[in-house]
Protein backbone atom coordinates (compact mmCIF):
# COMPACT_ATOMS: atom_id res chain seq x y z
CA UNK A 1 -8.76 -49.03 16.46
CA UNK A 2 -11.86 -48.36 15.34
CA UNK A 3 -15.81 -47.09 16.90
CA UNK A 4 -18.67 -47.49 15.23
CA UNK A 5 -16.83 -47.82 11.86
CA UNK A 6 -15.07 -44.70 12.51
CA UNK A 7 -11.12 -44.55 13.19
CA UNK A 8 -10.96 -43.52 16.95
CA UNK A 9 -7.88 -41.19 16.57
CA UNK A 10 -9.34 -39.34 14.11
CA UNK A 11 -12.17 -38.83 16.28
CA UNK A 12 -10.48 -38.03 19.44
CA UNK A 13 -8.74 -35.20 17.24
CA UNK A 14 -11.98 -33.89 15.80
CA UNK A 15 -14.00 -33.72 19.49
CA UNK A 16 -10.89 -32.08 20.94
CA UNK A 17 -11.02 -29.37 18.30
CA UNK A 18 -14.41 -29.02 18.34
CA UNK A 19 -14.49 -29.48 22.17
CA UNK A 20 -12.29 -26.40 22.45
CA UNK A 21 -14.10 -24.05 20.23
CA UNK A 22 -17.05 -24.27 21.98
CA UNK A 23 -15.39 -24.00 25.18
CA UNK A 24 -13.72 -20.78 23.98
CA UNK A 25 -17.06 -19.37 23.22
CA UNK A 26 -18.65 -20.79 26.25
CA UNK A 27 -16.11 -19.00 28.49
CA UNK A 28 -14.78 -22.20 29.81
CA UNK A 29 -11.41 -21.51 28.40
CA UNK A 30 -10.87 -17.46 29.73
CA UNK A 31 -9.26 -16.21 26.39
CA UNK A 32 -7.49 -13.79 28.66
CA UNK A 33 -5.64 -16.94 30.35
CA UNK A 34 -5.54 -18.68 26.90
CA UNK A 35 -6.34 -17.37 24.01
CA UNK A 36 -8.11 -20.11 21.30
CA UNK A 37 -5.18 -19.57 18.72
CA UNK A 38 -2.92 -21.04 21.69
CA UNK A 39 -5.40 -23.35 22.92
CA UNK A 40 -5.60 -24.63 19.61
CA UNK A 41 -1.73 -24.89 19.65
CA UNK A 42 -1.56 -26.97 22.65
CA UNK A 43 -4.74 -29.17 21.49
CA UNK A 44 -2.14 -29.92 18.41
CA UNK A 45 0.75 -30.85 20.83
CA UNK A 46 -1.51 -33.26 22.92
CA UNK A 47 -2.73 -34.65 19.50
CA UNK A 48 0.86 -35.39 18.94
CA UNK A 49 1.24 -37.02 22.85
CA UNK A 50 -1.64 -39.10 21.94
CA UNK A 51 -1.17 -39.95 18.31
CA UNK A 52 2.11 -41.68 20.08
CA UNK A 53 0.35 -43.80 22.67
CA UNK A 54 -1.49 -44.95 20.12
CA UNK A 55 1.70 -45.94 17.88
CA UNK A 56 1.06 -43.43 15.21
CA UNK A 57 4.19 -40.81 16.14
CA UNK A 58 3.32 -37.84 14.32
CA UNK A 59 6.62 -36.37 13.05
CA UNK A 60 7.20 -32.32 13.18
CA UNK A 61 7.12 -32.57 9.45
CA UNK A 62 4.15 -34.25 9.54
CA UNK A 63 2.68 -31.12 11.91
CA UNK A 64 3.92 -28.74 9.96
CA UNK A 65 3.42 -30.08 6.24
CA UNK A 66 0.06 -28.36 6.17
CA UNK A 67 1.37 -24.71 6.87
CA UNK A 68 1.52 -22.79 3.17
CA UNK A 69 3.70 -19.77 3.75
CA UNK A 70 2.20 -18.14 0.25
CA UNK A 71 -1.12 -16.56 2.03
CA UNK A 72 1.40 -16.00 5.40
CA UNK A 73 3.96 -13.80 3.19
CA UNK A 74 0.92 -12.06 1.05
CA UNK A 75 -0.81 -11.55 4.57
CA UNK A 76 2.40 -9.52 5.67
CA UNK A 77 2.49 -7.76 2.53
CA UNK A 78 -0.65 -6.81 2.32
CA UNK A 79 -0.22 -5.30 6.17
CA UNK A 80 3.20 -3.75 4.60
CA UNK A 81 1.05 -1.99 2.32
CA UNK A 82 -1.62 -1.05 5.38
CA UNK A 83 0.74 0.71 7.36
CA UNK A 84 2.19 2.56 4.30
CA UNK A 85 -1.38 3.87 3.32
CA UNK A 86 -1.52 4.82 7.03
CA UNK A 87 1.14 6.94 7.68
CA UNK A 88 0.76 8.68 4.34
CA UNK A 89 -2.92 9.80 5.28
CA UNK A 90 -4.48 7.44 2.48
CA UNK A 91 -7.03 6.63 5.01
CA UNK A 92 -7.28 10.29 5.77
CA UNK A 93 -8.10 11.17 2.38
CA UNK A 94 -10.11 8.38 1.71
CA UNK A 95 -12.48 10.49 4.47
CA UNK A 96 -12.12 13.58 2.89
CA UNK A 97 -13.24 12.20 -0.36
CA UNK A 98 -16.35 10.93 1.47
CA UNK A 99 -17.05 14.28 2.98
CA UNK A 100 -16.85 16.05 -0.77
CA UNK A 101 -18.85 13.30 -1.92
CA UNK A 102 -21.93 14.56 0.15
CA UNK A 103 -21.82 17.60 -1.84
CA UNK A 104 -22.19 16.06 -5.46
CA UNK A 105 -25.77 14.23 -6.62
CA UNK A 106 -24.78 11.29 -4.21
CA UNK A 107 -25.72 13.36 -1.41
CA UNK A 108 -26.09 12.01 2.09
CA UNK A 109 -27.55 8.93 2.00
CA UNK A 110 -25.30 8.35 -1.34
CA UNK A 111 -22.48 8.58 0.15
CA UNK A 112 -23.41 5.99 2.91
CA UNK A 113 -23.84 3.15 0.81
CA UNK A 114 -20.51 3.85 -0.63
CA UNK A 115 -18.84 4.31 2.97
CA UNK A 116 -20.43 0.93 4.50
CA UNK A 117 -19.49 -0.73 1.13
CA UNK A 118 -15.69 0.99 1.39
CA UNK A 119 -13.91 -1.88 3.17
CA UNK A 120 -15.15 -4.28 0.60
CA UNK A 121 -13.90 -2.20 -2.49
CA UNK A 122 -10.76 -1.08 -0.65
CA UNK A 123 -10.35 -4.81 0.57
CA UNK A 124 -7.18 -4.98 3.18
CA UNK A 125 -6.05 -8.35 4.63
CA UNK A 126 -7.89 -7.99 7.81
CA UNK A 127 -10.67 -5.90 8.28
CA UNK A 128 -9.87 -4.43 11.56
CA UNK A 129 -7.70 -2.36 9.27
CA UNK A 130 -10.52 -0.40 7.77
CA UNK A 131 -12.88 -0.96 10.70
CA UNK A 132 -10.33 1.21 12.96
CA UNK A 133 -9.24 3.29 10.36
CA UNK A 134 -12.42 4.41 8.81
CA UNK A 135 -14.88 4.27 11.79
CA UNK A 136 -14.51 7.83 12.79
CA UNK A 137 -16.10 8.37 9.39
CA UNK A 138 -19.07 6.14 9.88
CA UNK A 139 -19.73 7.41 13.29
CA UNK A 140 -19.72 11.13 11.50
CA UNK A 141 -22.20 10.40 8.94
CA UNK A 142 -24.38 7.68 10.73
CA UNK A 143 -24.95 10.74 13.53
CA UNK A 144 -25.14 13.13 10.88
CA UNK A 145 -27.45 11.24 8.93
CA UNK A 146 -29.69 10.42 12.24
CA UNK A 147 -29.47 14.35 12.63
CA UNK A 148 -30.99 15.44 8.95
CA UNK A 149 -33.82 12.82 9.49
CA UNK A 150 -34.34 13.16 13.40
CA UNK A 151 -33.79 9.42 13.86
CA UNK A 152 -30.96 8.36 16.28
CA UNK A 153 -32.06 4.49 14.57
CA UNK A 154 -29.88 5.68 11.57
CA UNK A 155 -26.74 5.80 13.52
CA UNK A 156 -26.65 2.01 14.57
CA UNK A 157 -28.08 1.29 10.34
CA UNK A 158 -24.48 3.05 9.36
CA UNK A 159 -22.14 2.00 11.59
CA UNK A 160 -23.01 -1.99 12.16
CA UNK A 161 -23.34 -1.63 8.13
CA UNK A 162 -20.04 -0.33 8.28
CA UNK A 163 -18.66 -3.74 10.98
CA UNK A 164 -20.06 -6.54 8.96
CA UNK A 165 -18.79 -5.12 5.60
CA UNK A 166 -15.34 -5.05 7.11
CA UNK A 167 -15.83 -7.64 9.03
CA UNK A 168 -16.09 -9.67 5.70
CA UNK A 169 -14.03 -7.92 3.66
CA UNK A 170 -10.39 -10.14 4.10
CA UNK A 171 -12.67 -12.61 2.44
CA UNK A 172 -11.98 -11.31 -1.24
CA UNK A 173 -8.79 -9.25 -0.12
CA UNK A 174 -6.30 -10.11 -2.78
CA UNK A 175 -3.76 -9.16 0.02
CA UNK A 176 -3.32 -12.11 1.76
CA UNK A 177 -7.29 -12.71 2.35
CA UNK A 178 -8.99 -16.02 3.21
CA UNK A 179 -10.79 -16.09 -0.61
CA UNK A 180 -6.57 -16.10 -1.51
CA UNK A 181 -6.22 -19.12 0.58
CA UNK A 182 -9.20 -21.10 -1.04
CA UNK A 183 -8.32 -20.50 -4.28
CA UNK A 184 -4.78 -21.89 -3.85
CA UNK A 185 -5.63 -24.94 -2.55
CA UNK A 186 -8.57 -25.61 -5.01
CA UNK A 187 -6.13 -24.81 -7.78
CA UNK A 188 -8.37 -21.91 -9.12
CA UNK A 189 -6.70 -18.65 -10.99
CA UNK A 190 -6.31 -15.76 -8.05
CA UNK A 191 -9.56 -13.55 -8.04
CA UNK A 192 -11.53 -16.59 -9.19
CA UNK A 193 -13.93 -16.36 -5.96
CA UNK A 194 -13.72 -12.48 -5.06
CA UNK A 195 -16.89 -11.38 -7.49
CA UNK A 196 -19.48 -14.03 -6.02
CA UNK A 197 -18.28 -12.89 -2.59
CA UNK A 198 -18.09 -9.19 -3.13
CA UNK A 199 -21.74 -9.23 -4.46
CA UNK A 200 -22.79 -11.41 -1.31
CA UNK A 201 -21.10 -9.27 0.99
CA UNK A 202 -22.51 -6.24 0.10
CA UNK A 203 -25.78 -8.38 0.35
CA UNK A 204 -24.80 -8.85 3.45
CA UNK A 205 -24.64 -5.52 4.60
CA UNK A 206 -27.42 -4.46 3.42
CA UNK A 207 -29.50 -7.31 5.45
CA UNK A 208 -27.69 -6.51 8.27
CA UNK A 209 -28.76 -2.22 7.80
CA UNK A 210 -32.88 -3.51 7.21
CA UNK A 211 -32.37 -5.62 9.92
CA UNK A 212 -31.09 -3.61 12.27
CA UNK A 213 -34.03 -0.82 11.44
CA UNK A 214 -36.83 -2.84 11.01
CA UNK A 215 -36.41 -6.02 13.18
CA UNK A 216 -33.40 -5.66 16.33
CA UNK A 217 -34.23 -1.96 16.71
CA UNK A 218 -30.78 -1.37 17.89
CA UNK A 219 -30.47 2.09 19.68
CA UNK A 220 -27.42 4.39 20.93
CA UNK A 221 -26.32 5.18 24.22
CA UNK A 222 -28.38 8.47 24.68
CA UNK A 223 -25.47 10.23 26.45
CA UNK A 224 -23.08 9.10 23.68
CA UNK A 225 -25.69 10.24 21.05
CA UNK A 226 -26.40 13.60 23.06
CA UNK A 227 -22.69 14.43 23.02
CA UNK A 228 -21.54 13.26 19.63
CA UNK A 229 -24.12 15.37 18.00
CA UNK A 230 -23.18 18.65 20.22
CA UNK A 231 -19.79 17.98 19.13
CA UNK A 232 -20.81 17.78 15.30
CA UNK A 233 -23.10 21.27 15.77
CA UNK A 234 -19.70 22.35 17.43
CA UNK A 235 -17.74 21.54 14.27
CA UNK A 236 -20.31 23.58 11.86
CA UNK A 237 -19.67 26.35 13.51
CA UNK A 238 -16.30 26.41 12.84
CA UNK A 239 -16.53 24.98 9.42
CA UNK A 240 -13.82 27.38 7.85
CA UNK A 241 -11.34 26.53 10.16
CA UNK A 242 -11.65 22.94 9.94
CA UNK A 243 -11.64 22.79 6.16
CA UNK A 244 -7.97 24.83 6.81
CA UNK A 245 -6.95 22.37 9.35
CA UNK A 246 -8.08 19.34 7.03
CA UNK A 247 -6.25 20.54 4.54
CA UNK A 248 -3.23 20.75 6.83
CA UNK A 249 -3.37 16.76 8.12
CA UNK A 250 -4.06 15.79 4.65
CA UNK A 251 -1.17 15.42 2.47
CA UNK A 252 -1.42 15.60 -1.36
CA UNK A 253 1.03 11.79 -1.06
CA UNK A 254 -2.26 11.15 0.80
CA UNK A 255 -4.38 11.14 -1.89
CA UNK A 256 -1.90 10.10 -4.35
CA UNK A 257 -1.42 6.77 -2.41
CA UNK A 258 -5.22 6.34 -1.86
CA UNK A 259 -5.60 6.09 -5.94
CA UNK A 260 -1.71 5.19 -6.64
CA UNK A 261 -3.28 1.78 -4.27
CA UNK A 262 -7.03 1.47 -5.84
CA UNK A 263 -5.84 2.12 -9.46
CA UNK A 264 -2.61 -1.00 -8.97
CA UNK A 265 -4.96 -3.51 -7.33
CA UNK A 266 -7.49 -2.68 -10.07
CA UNK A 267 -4.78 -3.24 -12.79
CA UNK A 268 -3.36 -6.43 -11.30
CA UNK A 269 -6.73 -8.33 -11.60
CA UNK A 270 -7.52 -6.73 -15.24
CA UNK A 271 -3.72 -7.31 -16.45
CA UNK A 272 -2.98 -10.76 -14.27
CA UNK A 273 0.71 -10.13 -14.81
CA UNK A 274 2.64 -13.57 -14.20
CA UNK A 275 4.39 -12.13 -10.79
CA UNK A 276 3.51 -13.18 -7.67
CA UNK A 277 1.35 -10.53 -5.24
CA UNK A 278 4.03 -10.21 -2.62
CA UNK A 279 6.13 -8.80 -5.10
CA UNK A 280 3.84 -6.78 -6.36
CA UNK A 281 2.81 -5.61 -2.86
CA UNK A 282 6.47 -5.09 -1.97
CA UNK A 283 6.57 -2.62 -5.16
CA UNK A 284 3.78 -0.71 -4.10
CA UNK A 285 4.90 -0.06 0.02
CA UNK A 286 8.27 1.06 -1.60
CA UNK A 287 6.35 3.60 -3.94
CA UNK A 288 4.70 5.13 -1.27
CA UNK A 289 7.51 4.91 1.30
CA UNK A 290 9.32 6.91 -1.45
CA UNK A 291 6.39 9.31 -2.12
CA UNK A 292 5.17 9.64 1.43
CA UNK A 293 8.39 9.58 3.30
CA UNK A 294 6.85 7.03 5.06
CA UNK A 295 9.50 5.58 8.10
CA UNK A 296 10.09 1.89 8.45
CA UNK A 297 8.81 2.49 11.93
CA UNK A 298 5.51 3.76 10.62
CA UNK A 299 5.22 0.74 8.10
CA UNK A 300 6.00 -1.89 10.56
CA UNK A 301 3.35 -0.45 12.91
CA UNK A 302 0.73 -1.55 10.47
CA UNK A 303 1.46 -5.13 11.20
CA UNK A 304 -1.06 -7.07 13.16
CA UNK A 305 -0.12 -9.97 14.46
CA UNK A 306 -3.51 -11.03 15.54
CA UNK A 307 -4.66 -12.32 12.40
CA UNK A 308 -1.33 -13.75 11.17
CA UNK A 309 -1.03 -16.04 14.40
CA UNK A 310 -4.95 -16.82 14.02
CA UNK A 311 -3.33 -18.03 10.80
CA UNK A 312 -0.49 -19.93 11.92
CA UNK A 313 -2.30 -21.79 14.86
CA UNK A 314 -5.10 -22.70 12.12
CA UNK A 315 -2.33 -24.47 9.68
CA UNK A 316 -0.84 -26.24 12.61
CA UNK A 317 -3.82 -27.63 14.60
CA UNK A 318 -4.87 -28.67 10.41
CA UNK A 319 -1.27 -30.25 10.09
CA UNK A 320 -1.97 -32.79 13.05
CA UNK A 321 -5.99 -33.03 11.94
CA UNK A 322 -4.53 -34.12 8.91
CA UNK A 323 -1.88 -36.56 10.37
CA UNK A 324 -4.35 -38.52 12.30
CA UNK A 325 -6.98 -38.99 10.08
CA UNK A 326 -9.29 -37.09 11.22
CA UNK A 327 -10.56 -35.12 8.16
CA UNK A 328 -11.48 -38.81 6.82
CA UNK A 329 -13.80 -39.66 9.91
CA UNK A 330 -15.04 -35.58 9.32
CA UNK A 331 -16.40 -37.05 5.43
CA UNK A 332 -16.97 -40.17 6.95
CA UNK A 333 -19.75 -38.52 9.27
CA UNK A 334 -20.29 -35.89 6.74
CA UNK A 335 -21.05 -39.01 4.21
CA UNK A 336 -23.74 -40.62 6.34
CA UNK A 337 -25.30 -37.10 7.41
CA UNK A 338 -25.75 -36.90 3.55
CA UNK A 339 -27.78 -39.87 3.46
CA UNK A 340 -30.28 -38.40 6.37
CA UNK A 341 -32.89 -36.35 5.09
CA UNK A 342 -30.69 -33.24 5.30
CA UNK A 343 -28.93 -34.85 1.78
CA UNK A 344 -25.91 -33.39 0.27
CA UNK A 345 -27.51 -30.12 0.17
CA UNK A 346 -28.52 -29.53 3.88
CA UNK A 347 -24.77 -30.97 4.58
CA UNK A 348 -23.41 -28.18 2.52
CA UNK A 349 -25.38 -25.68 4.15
CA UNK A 350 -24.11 -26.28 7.24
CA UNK A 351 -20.25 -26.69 6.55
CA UNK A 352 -20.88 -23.10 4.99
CA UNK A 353 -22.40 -21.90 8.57
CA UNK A 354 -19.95 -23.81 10.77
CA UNK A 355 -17.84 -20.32 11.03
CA UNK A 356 -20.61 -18.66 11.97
CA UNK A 357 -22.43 -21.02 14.40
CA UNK A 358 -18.76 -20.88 15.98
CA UNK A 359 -17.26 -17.49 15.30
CA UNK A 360 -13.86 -17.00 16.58
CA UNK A 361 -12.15 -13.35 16.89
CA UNK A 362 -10.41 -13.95 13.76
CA UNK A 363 -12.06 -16.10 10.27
CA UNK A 364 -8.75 -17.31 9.21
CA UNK A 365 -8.84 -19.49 12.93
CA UNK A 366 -11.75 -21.96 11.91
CA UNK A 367 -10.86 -21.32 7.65
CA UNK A 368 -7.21 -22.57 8.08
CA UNK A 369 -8.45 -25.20 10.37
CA UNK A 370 -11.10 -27.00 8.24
CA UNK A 371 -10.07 -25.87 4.81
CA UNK A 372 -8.39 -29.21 4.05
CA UNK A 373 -11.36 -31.17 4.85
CA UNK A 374 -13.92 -28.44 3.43
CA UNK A 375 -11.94 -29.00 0.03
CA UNK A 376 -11.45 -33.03 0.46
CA UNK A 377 -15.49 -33.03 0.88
CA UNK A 378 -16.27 -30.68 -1.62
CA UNK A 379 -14.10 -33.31 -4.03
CA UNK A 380 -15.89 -36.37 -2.52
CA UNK A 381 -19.15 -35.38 -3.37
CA UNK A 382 -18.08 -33.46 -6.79
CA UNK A 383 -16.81 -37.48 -7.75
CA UNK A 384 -19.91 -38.81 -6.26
CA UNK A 385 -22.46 -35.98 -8.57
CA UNK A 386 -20.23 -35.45 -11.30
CA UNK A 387 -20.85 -31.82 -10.65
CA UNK A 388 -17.06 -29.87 -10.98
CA UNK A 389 -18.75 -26.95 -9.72
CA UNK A 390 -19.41 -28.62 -6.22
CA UNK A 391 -15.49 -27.84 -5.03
CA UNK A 392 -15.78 -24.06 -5.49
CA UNK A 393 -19.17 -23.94 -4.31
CA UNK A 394 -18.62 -25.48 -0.93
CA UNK A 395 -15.45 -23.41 -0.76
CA UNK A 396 -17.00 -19.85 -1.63
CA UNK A 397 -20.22 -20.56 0.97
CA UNK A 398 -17.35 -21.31 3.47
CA UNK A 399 -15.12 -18.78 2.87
CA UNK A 400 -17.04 -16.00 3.27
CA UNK A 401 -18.94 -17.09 6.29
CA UNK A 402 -15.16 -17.49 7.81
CA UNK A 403 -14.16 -13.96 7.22
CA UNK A 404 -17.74 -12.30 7.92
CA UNK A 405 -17.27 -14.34 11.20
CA UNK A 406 -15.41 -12.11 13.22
CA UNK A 407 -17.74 -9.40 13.08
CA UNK A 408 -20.54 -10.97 15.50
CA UNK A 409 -17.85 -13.43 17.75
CA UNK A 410 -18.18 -12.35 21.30
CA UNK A 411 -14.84 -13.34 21.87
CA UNK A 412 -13.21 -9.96 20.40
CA UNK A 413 -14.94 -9.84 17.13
CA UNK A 414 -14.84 -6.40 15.51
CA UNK A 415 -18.66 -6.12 16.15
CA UNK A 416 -17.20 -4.88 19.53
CA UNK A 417 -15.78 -2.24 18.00
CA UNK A 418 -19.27 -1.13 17.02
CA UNK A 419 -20.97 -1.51 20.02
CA UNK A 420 -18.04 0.27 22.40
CA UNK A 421 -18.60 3.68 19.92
CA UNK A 422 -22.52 3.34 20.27
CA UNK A 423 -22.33 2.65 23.86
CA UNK A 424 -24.91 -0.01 23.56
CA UNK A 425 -24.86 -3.48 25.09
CA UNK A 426 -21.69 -5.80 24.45
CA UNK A 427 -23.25 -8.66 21.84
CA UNK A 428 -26.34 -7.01 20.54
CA UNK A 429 -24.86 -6.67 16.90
CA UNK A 430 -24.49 -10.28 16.94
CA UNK A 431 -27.99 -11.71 15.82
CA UNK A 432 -28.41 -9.43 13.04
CA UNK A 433 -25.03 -9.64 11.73
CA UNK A 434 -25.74 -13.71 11.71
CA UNK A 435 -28.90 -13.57 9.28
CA UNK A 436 -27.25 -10.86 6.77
CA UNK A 437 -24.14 -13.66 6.50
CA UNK A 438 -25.88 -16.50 6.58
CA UNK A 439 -28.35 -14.84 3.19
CA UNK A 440 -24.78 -13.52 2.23
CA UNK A 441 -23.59 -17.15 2.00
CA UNK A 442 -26.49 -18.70 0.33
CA UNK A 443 -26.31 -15.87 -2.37
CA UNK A 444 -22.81 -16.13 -2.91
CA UNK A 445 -22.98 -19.96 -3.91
CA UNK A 446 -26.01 -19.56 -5.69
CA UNK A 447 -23.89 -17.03 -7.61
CA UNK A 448 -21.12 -19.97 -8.07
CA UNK A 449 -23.64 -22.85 -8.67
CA UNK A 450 -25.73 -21.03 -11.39
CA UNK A 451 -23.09 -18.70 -13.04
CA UNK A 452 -19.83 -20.02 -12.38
CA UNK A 453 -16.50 -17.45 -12.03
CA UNK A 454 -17.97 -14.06 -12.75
């Protein structure tokens, strides 16, 4: 049956997905009655009820055909490997590094950049890994830093620097990370998209910092700014003794799994050895479990299962997308939107921002959910231009707006995280974490268009 050209199943399936994003966002759907990764469940189920009525039975192969369990098991690793770094006070040392570093030629503001840009070199799978375990240490030097220049301003600069970078940062994340995800199904070598989106992240951060000075003006809570920096005064006096304690809570396995983890990760994308990362990841928890004495319960408690459901829901509501066509009436629509004004350029642009003008709690919701018809675009028009380099542009813009995503959704984004530590109001890092990703984006896949893999 078909509307206005357009196969009616197919669009059914894309306004009900579509439908309930926005009324997720909207606060139609109360995510504490229903969360969207089981809304989006359900809405796959119903497409199933109604892909029957219409005489096209969707099979459970056919629902599940689009699930890859590659990313899924590298996701797991790579939160294997989280909870190891974890309980052997990697994190820890990673903070006490930081700290030392304010004493060398970086100074202050030095060692700033490198803290907000931390997540993004020390990419996890999700960045509510680094944005929980490393915000104590943005909170320390964004008050510290407001402190030596008498500007409480600074603190907001640091730490919403600090949410967008993680925020991002399971974008590039070798570990099971959205770029990984891309890449596979684009049949591109792994690490083929992490530069361009490493160097647009960190542009991204640093829009999001000038914004937030110059433009949204974001202040602290006054009592939470009057007490954190009586507590820091507090800690100088007692200086000695905390450089005894530190040294106490910080184990030297600390340390040696903060480098034993940077210096593998950095090897693995110089060497490419032909082994596949959950192997490799499954090597490196067993190092540290060995070095650390880390317990299985302490490794197991670095598992999130937040982001690997926003996973699985994504490849399942995709599966029955998929099975009733409607990724062809998406290009289909997509196709005559190209031939507006907008042209295949202004089309791009916005299948880049679609995470963003819809951010969901977790990238991989919207990335796992579109992905197949991002790509199947992206090879419509590459046939159309002749341009090869139109796949992995469309799919680098998108990716990263996906991951960055999370950090400004009001529906338990890690911008929250932010906010709840500065005391100010619940949403206000939203707007300038938008413009940093969406310049973030645009950079990135100029990066791709121009340059190519870097």
């Amino acid at each position: 049956m078909m509307l206005f050209g357009l196969d009616v199943l197919g669009l059914i399936g894309l306004v009900m997905f579509f439908g309930v994003l926005i009324a997720s966002l909207k606060g139609w759907i109360p995510q504490d009655v229903l969360p969207v990764q089981s809304a989006l469940v359900l809405t796959a189920f119903v497409l199933v009820i109604i892909a029957f009525l219409f005489g096209t039975p969707i099979g459970i192969k056919d629902l599940m055909a689009n699930i890859f369990l590659h990313p899924i098991t590298a996701l797991i690793g790579g939160f294997l490997v989280a909870g190891a770094l974890e309980a052997s006070g990697a994190f820890k040392a990673a903070i006490s590094l930081l700290e030392r570093l304010t004493k060398t030629p970086l100074g202050l503001t030095g060692t700033v950049v490198v803290l907000v840009n931390m997540p993004t070199i020390f990419a996890m799978p999700c960045g509510r890994i680094l944005a929980a375990a490393l915000m104590p240490a943005a909170i320390l030097f964004g008050f510290t830093l407001a402190k030596v220049k008498k500007d409480t301003l600074l603190a907001s600069i640091v730490v919403f620097g600090f949410i967008v970078n993680a925020a991002a940062s399971c974008g590039p994340s070798p570990l099971g990370g959205i770029g990984m995800i891309g890449e596979g199904m684009g049949g591109y070598p792994l690490g083929s998209l992490i530069n361009a989106q490493q160097i647009g992240i960190m542009l991204i951060t640093a829009v999001v910092m000038i914004s937030v000075r110059f433009v949204y003006k974001i202040l602290p809570n006054e009592s939470i700014t009057a007490k954190l920096l009586a507590e820091e005064s507090g800690e100088e006096a007692g200086e000695e003794n905390n450089k005894e304690e530190s040294g106490v809570e910080i184990p030297k396995s600390g340390y040696f799994s903060f480098f034993f983890f940077m210096v593998g990760i950095a090897i693995v994308f110089i060497a490419r050895p032909p082994i596949p990362i959950q192997t490799i990841l499954v090597f490196f928890v067993l190092v540290i479990m060995l070095v650390s004495r880390v317990s299985i319960k302490d490794l197991i408690g670095g598992v999130i299962l937040h982001p690997i459901m926003a996973m699985i829901s994504g490849f399942i509501i995709a599966g029955a997308l998929v099975a009733i066509g409607s990724f062809d009436v998406l290009i289909q629509i997509l196709m005559v939107m190209a031939g507006t004004p907008l042209g295949f350029i202004g089309v791009i642009v916005i299948l880049a921002n679609i995470p963003t003008i819809l951010p969901m709690p977790c990238g991989r919701i919207i990335a796992m959910s579109l992905m197949p018809g991002i790509l199947l675009f992206g090879l419509k028009v590459s046939e159309i231009t002749g341009n090869v380099w139109i796949v992995p542009l469309v799919l680098v813009g998108f990716i990263i707006n996906a991951a960055a995503s999370c950090g400004p959704s009001p529906l338990g984004g890690i911008g929250g995280i932010g906010e709840g530590n500065l005391g100010t109001a619940i949403g206000i890092s939203g707007r300038p974490q938008q413009v940093g990703i969406m310049i973030g984006t645009g950079t990135a896949v100029l990066i791709i268009g121009t340059v190519g893999f870097i």
